[in-house]
N, C-alpha and C. Protein backbone atom coordinates (compact mmCIF):
# COMPACT_ATOMS: atom_id res chain seq x y z
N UNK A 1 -60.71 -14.89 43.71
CA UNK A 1 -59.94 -14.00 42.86
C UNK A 1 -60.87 -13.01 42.16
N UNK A 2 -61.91 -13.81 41.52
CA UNK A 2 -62.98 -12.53 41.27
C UNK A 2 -63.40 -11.35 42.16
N UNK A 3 -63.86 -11.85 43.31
CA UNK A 3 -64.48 -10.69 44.13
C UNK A 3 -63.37 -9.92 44.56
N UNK A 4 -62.05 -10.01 44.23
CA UNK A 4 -60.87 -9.08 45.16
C UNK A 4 -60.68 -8.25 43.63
N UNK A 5 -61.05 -8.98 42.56
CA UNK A 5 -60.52 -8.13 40.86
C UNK A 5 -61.63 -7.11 40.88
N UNK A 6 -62.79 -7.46 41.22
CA UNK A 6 -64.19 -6.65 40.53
C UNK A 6 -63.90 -5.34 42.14
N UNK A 7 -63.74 -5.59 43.15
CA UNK A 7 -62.99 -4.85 44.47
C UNK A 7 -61.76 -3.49 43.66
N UNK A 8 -61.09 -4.68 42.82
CA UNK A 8 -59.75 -3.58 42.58
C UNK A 8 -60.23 -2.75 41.09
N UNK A 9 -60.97 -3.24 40.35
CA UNK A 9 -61.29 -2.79 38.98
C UNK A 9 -62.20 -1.36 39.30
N UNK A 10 -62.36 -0.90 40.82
CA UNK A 10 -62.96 0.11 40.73
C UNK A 10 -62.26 1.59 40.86
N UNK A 11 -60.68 1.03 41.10
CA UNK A 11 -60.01 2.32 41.15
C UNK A 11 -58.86 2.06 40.07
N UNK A 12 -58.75 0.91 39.19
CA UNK A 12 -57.82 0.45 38.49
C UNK A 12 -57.66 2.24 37.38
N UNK A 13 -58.71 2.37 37.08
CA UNK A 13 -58.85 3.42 36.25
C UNK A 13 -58.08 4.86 36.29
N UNK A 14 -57.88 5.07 37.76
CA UNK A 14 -57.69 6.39 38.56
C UNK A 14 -56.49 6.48 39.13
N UNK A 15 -55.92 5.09 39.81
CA UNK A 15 -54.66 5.12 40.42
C UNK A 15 -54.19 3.26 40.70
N UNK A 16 -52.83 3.27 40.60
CA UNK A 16 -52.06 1.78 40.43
C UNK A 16 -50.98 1.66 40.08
N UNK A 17 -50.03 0.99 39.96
CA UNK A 17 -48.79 0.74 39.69
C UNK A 17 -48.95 -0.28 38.56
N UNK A 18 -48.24 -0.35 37.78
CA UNK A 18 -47.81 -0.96 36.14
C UNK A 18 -48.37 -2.83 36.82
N UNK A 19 -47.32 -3.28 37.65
CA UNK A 19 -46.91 -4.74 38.16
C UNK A 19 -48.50 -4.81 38.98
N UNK A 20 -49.19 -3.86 39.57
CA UNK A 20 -50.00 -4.37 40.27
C UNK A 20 -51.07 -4.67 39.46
N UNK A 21 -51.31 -3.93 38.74
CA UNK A 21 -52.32 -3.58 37.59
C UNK A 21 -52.47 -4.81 36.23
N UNK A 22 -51.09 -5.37 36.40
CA UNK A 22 -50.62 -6.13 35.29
C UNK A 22 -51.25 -7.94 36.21
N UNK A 23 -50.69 -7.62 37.49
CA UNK A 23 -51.67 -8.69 38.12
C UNK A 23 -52.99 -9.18 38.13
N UNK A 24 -53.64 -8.13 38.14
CA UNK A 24 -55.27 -7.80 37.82
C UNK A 24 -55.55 -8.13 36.45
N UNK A 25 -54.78 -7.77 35.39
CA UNK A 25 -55.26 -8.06 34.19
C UNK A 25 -54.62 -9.29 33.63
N UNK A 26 -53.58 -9.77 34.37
CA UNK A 26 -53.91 -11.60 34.56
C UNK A 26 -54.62 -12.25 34.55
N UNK A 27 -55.08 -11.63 36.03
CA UNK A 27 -56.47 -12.94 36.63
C UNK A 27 -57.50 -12.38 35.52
N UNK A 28 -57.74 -11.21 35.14
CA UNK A 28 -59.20 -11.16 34.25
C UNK A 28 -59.29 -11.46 33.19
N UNK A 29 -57.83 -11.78 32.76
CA UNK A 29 -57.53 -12.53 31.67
C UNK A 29 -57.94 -14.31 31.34
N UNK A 30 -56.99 -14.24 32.59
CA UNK A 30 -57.68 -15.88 33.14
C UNK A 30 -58.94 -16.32 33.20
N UNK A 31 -59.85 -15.39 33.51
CA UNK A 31 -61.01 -15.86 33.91
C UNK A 31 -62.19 -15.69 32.43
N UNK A 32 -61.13 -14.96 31.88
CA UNK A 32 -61.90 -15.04 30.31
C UNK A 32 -61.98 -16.07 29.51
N UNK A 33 -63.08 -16.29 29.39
CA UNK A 33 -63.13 -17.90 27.87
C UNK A 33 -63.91 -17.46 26.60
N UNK A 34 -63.72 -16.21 26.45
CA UNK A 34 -63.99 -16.23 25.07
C UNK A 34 -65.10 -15.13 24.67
N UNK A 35 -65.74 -15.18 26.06
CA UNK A 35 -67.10 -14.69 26.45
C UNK A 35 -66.90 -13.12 26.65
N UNK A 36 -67.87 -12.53 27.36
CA UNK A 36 -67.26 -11.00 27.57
C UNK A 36 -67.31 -11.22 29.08
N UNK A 37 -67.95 -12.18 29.41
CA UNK A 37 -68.12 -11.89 31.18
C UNK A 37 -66.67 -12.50 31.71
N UNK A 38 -66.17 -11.85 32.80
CA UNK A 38 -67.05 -10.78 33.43
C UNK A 38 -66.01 -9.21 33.05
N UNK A 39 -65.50 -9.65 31.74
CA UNK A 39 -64.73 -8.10 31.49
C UNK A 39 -64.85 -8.36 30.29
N UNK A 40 -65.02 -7.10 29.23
CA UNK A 40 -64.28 -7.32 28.16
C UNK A 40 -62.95 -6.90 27.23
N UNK A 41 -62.68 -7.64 26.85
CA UNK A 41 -61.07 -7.40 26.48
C UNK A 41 -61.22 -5.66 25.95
N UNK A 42 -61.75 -5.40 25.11
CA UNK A 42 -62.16 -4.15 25.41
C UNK A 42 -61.69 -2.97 26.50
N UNK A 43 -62.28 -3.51 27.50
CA UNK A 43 -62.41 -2.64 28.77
C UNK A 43 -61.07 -3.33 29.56
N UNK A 44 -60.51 -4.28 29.02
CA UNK A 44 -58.97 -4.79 29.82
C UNK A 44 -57.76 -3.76 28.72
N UNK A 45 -58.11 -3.28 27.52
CA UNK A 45 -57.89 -2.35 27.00
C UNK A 45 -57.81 -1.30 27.31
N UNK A 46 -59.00 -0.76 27.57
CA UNK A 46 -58.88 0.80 28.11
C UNK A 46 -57.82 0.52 29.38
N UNK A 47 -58.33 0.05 30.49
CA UNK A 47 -57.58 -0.09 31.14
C UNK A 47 -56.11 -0.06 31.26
N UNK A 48 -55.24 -0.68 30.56
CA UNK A 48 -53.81 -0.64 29.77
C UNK A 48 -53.28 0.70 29.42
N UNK A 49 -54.57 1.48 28.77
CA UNK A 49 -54.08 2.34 27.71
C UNK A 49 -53.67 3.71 28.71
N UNK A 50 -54.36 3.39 29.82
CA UNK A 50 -54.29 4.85 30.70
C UNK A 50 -53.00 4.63 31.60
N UNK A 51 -51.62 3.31 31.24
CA UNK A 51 -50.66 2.99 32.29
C UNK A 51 -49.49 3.18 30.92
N UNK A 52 -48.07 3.46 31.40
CA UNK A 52 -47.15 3.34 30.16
C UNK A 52 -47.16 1.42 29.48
N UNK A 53 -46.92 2.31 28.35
CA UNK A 53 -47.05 1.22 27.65
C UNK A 53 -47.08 -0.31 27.43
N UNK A 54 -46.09 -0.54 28.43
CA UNK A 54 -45.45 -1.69 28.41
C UNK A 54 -46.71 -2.51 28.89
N UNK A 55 -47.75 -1.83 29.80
CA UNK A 55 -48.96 -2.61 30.15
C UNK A 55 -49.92 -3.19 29.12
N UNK A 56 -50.04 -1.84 28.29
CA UNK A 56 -50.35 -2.87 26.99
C UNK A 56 -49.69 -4.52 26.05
N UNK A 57 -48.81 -3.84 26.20
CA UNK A 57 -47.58 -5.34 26.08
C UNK A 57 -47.97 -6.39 26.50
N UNK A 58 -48.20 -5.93 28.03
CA UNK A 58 -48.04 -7.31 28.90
C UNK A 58 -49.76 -8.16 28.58
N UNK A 59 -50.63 -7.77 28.04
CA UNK A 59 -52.18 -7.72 28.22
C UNK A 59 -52.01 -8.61 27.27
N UNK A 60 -51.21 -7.94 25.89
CA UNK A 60 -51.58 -8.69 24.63
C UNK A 60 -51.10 -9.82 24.76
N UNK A 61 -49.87 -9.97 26.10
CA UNK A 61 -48.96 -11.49 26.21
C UNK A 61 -50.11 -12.33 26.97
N UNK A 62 -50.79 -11.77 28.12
CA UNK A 62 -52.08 -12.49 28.53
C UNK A 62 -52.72 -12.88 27.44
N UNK A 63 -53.63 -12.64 26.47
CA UNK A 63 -54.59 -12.49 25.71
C UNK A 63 -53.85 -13.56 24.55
N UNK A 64 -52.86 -13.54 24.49
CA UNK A 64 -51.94 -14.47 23.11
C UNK A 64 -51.99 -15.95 24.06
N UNK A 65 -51.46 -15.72 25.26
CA UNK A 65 -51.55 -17.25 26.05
C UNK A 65 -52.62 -17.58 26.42
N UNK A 66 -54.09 -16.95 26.45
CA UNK A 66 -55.05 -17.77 26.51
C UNK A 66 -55.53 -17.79 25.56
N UNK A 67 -55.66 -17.20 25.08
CA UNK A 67 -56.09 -17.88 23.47
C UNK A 67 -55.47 -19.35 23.18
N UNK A 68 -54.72 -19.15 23.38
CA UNK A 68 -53.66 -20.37 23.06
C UNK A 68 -54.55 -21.73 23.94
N UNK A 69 -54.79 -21.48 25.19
CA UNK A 69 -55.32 -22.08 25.80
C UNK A 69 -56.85 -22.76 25.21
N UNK A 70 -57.50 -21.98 25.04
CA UNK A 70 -58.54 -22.19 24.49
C UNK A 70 -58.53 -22.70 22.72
N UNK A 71 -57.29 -22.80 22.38
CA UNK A 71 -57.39 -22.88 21.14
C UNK A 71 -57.89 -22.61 20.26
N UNK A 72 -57.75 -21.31 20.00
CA UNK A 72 -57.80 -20.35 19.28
C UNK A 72 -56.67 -19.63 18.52
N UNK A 73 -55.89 -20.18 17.99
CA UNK A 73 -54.34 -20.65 17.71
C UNK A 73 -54.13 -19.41 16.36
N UNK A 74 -55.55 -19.11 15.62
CA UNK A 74 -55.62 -18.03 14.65
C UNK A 74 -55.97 -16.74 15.05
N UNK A 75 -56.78 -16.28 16.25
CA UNK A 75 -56.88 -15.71 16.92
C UNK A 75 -55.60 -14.71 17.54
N UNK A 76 -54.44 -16.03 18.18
CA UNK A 76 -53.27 -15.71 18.92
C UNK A 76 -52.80 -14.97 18.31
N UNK A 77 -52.39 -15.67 16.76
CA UNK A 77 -51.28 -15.38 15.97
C UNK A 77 -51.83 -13.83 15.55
N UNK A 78 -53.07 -13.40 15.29
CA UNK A 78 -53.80 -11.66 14.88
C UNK A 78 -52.82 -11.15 16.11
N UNK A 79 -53.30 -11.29 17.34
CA UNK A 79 -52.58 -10.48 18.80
C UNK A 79 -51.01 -10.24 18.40
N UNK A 80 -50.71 -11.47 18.25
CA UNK A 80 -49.30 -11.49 18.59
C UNK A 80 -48.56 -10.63 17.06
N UNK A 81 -48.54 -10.61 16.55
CA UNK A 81 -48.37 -9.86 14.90
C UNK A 81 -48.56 -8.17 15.40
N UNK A 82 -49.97 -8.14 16.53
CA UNK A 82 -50.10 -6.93 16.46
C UNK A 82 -49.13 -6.11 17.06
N UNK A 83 -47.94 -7.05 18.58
CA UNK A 83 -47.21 -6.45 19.00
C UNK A 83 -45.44 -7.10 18.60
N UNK A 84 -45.70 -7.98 16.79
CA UNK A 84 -44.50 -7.67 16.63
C UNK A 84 -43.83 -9.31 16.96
N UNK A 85 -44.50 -10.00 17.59
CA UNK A 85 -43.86 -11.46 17.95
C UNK A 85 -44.64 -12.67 16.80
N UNK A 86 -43.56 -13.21 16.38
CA UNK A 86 -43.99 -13.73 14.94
C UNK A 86 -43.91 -15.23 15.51
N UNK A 87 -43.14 -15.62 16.51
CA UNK A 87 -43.17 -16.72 16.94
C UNK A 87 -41.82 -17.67 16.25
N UNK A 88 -41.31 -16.52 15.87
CA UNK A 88 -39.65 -16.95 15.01
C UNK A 88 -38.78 -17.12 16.33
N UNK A 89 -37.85 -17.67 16.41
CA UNK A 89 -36.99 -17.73 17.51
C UNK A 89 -35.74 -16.90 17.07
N UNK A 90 -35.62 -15.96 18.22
CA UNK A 90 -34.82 -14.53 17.82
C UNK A 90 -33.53 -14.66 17.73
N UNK A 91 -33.06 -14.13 16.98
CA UNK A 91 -31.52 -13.84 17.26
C UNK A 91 -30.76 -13.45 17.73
N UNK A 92 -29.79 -13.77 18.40
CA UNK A 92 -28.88 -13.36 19.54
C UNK A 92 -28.29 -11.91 19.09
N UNK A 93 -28.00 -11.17 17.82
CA UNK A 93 -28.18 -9.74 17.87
C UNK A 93 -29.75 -9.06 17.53
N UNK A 94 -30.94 -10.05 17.61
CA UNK A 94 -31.78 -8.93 17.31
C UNK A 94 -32.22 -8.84 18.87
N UNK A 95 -32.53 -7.44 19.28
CA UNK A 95 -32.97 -7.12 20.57
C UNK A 95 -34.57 -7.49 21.09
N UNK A 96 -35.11 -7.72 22.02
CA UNK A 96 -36.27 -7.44 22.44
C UNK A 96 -36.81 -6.05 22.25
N UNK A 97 -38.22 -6.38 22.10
CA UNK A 97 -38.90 -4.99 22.30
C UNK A 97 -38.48 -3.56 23.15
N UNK A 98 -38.22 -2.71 23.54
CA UNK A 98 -38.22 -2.01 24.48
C UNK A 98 -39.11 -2.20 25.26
N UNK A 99 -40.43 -2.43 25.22
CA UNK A 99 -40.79 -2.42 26.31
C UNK A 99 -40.72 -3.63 27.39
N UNK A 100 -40.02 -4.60 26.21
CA UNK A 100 -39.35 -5.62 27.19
C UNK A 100 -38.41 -5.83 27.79
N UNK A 101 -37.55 -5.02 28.17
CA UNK A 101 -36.53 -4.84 28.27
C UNK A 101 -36.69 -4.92 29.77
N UNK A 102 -37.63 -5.02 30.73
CA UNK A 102 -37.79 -5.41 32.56
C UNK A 102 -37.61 -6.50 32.34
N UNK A 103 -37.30 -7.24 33.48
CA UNK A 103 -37.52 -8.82 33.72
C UNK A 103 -38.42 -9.33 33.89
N UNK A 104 -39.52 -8.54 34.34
CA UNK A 104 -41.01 -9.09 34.24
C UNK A 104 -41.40 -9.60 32.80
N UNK A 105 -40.91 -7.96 32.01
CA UNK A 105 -41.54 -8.04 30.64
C UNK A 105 -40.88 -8.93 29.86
N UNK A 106 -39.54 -9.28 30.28
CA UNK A 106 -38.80 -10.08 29.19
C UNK A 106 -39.40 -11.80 29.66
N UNK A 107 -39.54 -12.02 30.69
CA UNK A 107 -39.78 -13.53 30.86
C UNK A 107 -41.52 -13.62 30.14
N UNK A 108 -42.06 -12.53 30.38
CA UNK A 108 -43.30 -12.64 29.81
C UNK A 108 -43.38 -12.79 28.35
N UNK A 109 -42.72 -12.17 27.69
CA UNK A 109 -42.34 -12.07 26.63
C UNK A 109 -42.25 -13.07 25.83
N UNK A 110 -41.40 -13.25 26.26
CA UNK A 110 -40.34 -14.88 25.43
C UNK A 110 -41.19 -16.27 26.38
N UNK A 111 -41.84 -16.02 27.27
CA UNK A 111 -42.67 -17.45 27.34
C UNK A 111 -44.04 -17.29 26.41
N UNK A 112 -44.31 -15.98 26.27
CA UNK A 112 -45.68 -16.13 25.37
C UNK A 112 -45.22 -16.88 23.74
N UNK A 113 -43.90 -16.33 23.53
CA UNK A 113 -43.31 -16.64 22.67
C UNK A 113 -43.36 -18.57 22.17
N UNK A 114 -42.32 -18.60 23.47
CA UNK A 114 -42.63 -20.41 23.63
C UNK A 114 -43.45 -21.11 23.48
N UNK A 115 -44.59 -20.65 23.85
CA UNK A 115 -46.42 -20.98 23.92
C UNK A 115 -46.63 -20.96 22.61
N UNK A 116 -46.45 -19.97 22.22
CA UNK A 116 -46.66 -19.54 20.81
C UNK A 116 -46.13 -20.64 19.43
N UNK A 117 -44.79 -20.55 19.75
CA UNK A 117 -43.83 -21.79 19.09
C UNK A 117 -44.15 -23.47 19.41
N UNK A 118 -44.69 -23.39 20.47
CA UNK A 118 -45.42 -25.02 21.09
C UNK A 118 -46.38 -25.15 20.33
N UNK A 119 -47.82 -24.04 20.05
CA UNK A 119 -48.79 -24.36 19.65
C UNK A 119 -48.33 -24.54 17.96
N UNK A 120 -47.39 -23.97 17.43
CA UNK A 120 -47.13 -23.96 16.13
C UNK A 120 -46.54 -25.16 15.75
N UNK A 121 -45.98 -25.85 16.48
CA UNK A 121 -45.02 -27.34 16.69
C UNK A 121 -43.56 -26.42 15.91
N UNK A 122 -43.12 -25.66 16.72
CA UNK A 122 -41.93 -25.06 16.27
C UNK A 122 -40.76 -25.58 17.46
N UNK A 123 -40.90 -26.72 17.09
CA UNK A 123 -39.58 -27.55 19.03
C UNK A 123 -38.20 -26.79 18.90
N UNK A 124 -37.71 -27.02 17.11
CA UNK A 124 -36.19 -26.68 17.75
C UNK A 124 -35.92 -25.30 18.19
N UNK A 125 -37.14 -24.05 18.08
CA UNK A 125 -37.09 -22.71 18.51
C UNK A 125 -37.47 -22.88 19.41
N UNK A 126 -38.25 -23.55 20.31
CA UNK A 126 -38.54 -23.61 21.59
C UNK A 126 -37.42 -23.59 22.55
N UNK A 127 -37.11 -24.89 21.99
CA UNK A 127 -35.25 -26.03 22.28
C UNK A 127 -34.41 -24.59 22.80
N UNK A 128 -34.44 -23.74 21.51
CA UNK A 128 -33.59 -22.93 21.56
C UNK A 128 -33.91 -21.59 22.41
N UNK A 129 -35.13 -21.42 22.51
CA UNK A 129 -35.43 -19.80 23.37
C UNK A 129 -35.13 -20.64 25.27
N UNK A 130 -35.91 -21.66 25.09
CA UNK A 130 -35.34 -22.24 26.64
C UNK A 130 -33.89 -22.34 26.82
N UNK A 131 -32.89 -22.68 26.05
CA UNK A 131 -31.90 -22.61 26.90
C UNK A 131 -31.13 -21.43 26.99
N UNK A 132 -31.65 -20.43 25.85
CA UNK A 132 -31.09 -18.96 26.44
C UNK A 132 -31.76 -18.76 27.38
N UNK A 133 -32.95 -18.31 27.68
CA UNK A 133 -33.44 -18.08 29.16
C UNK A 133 -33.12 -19.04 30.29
N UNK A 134 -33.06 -20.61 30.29
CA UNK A 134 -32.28 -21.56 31.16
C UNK A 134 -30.65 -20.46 31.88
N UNK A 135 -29.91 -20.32 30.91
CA UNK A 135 -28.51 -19.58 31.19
C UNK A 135 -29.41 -18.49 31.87
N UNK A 136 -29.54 -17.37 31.67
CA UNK A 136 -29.81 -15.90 32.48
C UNK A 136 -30.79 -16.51 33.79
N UNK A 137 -32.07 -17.21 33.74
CA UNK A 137 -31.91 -17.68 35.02
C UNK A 137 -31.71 -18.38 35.81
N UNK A 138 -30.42 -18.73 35.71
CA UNK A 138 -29.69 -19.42 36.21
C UNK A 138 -29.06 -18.83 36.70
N UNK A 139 -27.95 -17.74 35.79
CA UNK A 139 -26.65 -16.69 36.41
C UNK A 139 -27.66 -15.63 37.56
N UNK A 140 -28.83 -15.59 37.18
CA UNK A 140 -29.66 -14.22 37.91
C UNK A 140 -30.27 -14.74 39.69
N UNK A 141 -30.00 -16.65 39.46
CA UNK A 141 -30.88 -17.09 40.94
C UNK A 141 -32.17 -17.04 40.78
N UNK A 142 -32.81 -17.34 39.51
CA UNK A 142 -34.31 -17.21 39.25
C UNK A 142 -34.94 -18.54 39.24
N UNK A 143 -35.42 -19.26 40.74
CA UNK A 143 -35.58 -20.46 40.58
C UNK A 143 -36.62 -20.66 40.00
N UNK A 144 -38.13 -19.46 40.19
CA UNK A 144 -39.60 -20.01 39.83
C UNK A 144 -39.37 -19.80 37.67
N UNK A 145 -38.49 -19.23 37.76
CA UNK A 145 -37.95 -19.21 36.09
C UNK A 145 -37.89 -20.35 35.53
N UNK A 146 -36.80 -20.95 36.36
CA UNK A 146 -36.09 -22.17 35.89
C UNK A 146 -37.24 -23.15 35.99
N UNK A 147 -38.03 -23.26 36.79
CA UNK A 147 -39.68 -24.16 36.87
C UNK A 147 -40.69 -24.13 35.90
N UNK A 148 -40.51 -22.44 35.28
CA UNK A 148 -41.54 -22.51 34.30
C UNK A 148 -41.16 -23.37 33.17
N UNK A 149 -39.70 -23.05 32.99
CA UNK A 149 -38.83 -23.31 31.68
C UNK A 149 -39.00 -25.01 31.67
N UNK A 150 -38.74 -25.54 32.63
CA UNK A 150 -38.28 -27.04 32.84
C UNK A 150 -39.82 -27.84 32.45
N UNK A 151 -40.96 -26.94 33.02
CA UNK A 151 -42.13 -27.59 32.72
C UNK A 151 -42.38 -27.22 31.03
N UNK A 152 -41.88 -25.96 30.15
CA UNK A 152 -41.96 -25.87 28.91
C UNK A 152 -41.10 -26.97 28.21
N UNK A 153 -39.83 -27.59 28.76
CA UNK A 153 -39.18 -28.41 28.14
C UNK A 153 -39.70 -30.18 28.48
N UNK A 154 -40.34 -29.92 29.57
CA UNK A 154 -41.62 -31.42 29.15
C UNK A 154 -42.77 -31.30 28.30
N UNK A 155 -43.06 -30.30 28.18
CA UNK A 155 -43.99 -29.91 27.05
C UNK A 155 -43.45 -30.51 25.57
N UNK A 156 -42.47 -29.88 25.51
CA UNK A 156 -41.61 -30.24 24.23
C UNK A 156 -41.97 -32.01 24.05
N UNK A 157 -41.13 -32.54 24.94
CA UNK A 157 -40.75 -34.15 24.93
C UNK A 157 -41.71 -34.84 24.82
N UNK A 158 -42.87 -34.36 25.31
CA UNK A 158 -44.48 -34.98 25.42
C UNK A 158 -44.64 -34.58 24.13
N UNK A 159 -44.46 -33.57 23.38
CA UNK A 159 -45.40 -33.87 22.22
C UNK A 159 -44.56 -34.11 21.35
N UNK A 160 -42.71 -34.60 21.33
CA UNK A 160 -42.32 -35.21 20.62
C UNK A 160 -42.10 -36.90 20.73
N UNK A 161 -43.12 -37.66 21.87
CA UNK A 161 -43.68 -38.69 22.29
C UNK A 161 -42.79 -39.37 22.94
N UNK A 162 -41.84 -38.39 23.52
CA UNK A 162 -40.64 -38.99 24.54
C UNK A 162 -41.40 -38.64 26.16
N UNK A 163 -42.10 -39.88 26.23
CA UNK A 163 -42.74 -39.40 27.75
C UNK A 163 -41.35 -39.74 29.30
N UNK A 164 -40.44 -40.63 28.94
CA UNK A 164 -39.30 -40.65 29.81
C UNK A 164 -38.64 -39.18 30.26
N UNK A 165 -38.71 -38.56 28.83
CA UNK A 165 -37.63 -37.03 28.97
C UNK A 165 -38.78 -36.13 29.57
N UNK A 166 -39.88 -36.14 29.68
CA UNK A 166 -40.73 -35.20 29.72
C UNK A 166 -40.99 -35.37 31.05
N UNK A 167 -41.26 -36.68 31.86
CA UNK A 167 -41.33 -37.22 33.25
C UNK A 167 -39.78 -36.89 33.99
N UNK A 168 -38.96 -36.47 33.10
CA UNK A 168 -37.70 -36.06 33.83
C UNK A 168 -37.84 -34.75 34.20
N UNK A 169 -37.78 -34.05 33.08
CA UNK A 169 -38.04 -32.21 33.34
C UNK A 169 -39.31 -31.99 33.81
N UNK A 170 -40.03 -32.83 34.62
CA UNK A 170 -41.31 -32.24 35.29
C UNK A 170 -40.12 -32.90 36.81
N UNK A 171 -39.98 -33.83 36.69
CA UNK A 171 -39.26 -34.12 38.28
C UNK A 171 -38.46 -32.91 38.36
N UNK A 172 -37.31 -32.56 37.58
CA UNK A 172 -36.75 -31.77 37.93
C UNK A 172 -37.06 -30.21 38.34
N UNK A 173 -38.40 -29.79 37.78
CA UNK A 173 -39.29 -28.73 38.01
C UNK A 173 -40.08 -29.01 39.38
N UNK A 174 -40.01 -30.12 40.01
CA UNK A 174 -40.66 -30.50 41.04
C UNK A 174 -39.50 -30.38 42.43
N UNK A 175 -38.90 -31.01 42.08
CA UNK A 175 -37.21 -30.59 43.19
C UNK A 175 -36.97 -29.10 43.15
N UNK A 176 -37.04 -28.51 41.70
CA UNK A 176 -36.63 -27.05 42.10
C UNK A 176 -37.46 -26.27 42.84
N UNK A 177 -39.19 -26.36 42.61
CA UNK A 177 -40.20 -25.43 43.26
C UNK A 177 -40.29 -26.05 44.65
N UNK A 178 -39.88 -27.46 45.04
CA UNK A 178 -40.40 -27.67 46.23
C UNK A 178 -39.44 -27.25 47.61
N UNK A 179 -38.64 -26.56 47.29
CA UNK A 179 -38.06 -25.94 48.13
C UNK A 179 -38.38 -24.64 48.56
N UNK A 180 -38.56 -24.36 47.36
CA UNK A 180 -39.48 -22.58 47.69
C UNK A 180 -40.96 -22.77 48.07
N UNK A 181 -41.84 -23.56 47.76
CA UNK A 181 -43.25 -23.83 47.59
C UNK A 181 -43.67 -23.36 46.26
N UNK A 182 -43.08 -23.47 45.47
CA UNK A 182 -43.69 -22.84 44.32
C UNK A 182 -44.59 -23.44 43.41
N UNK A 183 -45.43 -23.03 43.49
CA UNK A 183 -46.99 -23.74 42.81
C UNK A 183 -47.60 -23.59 41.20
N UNK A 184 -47.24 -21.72 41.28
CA UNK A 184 -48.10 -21.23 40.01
C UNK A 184 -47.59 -22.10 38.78
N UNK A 185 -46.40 -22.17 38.55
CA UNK A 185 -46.32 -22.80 36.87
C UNK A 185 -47.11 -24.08 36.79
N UNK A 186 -47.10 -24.48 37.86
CA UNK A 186 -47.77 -26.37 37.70
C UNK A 186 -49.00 -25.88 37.64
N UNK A 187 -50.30 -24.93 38.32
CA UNK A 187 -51.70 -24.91 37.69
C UNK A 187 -51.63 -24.20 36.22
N UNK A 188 -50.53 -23.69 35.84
CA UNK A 188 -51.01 -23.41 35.04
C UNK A 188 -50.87 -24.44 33.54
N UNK A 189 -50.24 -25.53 33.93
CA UNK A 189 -49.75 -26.26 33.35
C UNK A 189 -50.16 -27.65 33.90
N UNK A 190 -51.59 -27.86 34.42
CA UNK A 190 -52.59 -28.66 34.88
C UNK A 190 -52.20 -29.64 33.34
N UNK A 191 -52.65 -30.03 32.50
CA UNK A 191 -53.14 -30.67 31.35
C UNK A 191 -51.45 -31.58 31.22
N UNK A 192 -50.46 -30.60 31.27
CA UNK A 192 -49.43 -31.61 31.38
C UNK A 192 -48.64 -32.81 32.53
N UNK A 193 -49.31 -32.01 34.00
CA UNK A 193 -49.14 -32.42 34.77
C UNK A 193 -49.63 -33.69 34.85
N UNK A 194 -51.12 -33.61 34.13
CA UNK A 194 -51.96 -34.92 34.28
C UNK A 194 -51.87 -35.98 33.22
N UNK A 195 -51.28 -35.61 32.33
CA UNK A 195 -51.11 -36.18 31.31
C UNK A 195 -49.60 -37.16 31.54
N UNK A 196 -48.92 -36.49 32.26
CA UNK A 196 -47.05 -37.18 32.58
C UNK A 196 -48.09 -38.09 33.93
């Protein structure tokens, strides 16, 4: 993944599409621990700043979930403030961001959110942002959705020390992806996998 990012980071600057670009600053996201190598958030910055906006959006939702990862939980909460997500669980008339308003941006969104509310031990807003997103992808046919969600709602159960409910919504995240092959939510969600 490195040698195809440091490959694409040489025209990222000049020419790209929002989604492709937003891929790239995933993985370089990912591959960040804190350190500057081998990018720095900085320069995953500039980068953003030269695409409409919403790329910035999506960077700070990278950058809020690994932090999170790394635990850096004071860190997150600076990012996330900066674009406006308090980690409150929203209200059914207050709207998303505009620039969340794609389906990319909205699932990104509201799972950084979740992450956000997990690391805070905020369950019943969790409880509650999963099963509004549960309904829409559901009505929309969004199975790798419904996988991320199901593995956020063993998250929940595990750290409210219900390991039965939590070994359920990982089975059931396991029946839904294994029909498609769907992989990504489970590495990224290694620590719970191993832990159930």
């Amino acid at each position: 993944a490195l040698a195809l990012l440091r490959r694409g980071s040489e025209t990222w600057h000049t020419h790209g599409l929002v989604d492709t670009t937003a891929c790239g600053l995933d993985v370089a996201v990912g591959l960040w621990c804190g350190s500057e190598a081998p990018f720095t958030v900085g320069q995953l910055r500039d980068v953003a700043a030269g695409y409409p906006p919403r790329l910035a959006l999506m960077l700070s939702c990278f950058l809020i979930q690994r932090l999170l990862q790394l635990g850096r939980v004071e860190e997150a909460l600076l990012e996330a403030e900066h674009i406006g997500l308090g980690g409150e669980a929203p209200e059914e008339s207050k709207p998303l961001p505009e620039l969340a308003q794609t389906a990319r941006g909205r699932d990104l969104f509201v799972a950084t959110q979740i992450q956000l509310c997990l690391a805070l031990g905020r369950h019943r807003q969790v409880e509650k942002l999963i099963a509004q997103e549960s309904k829409c992808a559901k009505a929309e046919g969004r199975v790798a959705r419904l996988v991320e969600l199901a593995l956020a709602e063993a998250s929940v159960a595990l750290k409210g020390n219900n390991q039965r409910v939590a070994s359920r919504h990982l089975s059931r995240a396991v029946i839904l992806a294994a029909g498609r092959q769907i992989v990504r939510p489970f590495m990224n969600c290694l620590e719970l996998v191993a832990l159930l």
